[in-house]
N, C-alpha and C. Protein backbone atom coordinates (compact mmCIF):
# COMPACT_ATOMS: atom_id res chain seq x y z
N UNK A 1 0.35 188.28 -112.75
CA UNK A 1 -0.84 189.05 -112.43
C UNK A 1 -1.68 189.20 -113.70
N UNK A 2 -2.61 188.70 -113.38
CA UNK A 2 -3.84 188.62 -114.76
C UNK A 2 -4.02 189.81 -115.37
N UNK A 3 -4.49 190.49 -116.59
CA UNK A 3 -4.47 191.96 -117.22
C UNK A 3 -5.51 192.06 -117.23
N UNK A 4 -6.87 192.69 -116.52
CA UNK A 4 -7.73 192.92 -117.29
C UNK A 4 -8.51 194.62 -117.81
N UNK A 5 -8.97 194.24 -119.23
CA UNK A 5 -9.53 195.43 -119.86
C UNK A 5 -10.47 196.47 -119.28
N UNK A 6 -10.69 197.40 -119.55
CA UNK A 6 -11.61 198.34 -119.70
C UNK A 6 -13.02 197.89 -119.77
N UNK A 7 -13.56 196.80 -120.36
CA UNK A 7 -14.11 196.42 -120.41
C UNK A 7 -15.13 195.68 -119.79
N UNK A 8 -13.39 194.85 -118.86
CA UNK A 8 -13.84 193.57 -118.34
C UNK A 8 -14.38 194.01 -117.36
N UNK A 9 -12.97 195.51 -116.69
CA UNK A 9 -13.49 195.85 -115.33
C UNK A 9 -14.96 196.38 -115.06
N UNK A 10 -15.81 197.42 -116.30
CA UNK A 10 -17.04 197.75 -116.74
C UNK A 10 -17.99 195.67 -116.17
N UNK A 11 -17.73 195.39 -116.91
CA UNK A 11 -18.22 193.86 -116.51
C UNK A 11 -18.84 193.96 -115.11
N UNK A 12 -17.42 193.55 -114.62
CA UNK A 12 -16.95 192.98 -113.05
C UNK A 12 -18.18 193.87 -112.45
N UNK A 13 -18.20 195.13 -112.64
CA UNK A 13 -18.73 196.18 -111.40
C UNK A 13 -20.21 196.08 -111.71
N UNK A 14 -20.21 196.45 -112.93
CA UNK A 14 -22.08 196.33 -113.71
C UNK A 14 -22.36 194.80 -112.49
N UNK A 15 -21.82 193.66 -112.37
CA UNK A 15 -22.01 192.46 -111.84
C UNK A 15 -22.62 192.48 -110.45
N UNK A 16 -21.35 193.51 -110.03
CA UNK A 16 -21.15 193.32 -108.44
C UNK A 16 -22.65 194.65 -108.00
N UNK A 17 -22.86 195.58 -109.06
CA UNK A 17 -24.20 196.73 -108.35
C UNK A 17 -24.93 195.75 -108.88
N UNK A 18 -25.47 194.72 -109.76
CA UNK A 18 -26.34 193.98 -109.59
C UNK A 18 -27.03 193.00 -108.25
N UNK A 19 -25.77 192.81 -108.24
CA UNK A 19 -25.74 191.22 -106.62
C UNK A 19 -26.30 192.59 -105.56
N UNK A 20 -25.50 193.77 -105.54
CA UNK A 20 -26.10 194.72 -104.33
C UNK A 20 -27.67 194.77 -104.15
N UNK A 21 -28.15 195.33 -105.54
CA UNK A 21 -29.31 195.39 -106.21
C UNK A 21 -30.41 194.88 -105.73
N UNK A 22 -29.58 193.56 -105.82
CA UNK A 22 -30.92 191.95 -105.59
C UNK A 22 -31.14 192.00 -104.13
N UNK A 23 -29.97 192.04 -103.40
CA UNK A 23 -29.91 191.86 -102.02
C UNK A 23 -30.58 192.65 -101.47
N UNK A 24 -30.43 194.15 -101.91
CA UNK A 24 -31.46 195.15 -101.14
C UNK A 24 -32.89 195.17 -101.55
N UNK A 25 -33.09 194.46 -102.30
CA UNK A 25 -34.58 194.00 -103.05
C UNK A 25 -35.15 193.39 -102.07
N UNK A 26 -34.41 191.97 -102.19
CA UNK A 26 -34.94 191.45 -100.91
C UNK A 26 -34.58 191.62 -99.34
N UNK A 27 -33.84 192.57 -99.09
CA UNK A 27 -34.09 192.77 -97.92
C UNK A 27 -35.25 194.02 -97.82
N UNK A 28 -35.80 194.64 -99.05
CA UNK A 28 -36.99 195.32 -98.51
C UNK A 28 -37.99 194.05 -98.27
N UNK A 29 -38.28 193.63 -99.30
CA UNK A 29 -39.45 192.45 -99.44
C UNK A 29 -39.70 191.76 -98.30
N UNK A 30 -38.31 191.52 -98.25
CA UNK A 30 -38.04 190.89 -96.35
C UNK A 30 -38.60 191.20 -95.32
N UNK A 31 -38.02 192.72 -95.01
CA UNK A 31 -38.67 193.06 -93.77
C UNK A 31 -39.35 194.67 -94.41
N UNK A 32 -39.13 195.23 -95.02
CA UNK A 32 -39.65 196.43 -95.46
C UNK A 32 -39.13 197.64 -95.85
N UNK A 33 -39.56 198.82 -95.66
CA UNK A 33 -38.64 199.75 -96.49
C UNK A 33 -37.22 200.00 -95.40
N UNK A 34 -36.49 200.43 -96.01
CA UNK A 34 -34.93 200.53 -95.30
C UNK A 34 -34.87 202.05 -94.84
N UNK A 35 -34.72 202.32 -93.40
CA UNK A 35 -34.17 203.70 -93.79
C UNK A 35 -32.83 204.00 -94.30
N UNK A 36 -32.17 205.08 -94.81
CA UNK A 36 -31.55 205.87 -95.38
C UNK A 36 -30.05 205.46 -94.85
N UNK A 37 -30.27 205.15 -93.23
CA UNK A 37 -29.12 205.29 -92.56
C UNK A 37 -28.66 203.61 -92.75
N UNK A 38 -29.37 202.72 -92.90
CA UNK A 38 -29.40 200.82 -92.80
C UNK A 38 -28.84 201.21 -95.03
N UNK A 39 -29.28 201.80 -95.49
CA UNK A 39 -29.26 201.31 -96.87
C UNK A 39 -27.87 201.94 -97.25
N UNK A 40 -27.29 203.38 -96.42
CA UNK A 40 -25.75 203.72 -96.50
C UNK A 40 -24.68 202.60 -95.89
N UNK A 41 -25.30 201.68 -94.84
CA UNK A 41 -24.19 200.64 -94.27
C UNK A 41 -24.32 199.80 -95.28
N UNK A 42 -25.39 199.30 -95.50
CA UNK A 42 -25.37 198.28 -96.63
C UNK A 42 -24.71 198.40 -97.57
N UNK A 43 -24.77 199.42 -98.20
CA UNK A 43 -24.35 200.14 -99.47
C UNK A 43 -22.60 199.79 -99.33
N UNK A 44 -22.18 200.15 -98.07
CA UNK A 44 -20.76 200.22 -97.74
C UNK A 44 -19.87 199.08 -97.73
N UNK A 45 -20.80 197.89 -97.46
CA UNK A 45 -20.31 196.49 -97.55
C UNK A 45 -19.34 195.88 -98.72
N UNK A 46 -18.07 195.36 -98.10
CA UNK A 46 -17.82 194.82 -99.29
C UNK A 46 -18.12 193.75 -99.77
N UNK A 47 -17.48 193.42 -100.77
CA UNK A 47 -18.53 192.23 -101.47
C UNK A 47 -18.57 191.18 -101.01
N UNK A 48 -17.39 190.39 -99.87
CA UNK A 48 -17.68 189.70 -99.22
C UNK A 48 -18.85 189.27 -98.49
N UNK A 49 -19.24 191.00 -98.02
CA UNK A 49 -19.95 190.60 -96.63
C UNK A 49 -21.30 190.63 -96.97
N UNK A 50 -21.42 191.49 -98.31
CA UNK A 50 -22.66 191.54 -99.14
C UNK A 50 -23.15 190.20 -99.35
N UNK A 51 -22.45 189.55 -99.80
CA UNK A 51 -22.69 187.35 -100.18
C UNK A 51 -23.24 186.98 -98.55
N UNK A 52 -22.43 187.47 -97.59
CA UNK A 52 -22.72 186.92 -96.25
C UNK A 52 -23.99 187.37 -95.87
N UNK A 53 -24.89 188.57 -96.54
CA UNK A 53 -25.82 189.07 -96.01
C UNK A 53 -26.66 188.89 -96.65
N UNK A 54 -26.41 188.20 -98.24
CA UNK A 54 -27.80 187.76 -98.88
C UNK A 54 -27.90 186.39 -98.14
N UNK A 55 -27.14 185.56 -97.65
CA UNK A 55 -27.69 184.23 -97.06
C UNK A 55 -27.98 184.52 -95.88
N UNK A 56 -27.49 185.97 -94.78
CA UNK A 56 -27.85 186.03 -93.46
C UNK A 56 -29.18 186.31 -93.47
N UNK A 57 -29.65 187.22 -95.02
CA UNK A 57 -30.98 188.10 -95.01
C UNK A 57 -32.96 186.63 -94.85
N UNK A 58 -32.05 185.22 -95.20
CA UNK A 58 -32.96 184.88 -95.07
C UNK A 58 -33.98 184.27 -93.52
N UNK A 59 -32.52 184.79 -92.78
CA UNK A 59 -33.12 184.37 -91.06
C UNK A 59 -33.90 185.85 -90.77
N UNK A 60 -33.72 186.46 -91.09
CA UNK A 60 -34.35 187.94 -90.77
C UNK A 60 -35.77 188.00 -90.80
N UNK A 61 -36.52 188.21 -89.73
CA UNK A 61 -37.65 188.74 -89.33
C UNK A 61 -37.99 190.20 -89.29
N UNK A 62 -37.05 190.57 -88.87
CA UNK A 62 -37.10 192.37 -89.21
C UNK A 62 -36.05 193.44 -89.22
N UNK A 63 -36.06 194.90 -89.00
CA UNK A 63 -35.49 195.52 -88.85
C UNK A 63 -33.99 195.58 -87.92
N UNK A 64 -34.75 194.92 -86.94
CA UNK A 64 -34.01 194.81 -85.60
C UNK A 64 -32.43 193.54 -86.40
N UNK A 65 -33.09 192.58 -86.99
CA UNK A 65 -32.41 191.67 -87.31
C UNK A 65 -31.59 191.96 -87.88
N UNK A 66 -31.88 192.65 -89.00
CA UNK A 66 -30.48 193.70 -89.93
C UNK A 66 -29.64 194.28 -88.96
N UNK A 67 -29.87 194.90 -88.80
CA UNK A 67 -29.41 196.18 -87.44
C UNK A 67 -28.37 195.10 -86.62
N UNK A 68 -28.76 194.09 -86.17
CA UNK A 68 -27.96 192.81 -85.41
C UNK A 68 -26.90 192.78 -85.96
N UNK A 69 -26.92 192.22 -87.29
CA UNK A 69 -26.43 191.65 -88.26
C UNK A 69 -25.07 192.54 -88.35
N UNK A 70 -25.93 193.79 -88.97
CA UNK A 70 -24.84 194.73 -89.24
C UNK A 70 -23.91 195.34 -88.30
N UNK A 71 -24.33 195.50 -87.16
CA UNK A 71 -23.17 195.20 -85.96
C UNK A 71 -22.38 194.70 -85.94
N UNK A 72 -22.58 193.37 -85.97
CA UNK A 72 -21.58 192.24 -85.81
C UNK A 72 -20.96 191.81 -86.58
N UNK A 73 -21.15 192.33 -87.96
CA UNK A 73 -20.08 192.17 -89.37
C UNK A 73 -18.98 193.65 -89.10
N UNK A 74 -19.31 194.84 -88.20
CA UNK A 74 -18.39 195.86 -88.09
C UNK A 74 -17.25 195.33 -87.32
N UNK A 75 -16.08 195.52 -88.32
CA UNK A 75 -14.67 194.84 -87.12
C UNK A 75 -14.06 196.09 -86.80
């Protein structure tokens, strides 16, 4: 099992609220501002599904589309 530092883990996470960051960037740009309740699911995603939703975010036309989306990633 690999060791990693204090540091690294600081790294890893600074990394991973970046990728969040971008994604919710462009999913405003996308379709527009997010409410409160779409930006707490998002927020909740793990990082998997976050990767799955910056490439899902580019079929998206709107609100409704997120909202789809995010349904159907809930197991």
């Amino acid at each position: 099992m690999p060791i990693t530092t204090s540091w690294e883990e600081k790294g890893i996470e600074r990394g991973l609220q970046r990728e969040r960051s971008l994604i919710l960037r462009q999913l405003t740009r996308r379709i527009g501002q997010l409410p409160e309740t779409i930006l707490a699911q998002v927020n909740e995603l793990p990082i998997e599904q976050m990767e799955a939703l910056g490439e899902a975010l580019l079929d998206f036309v709107n609100l409704y589309d997120l909202q789809a989306w995010l349904a159907s990633e809930v197991v």
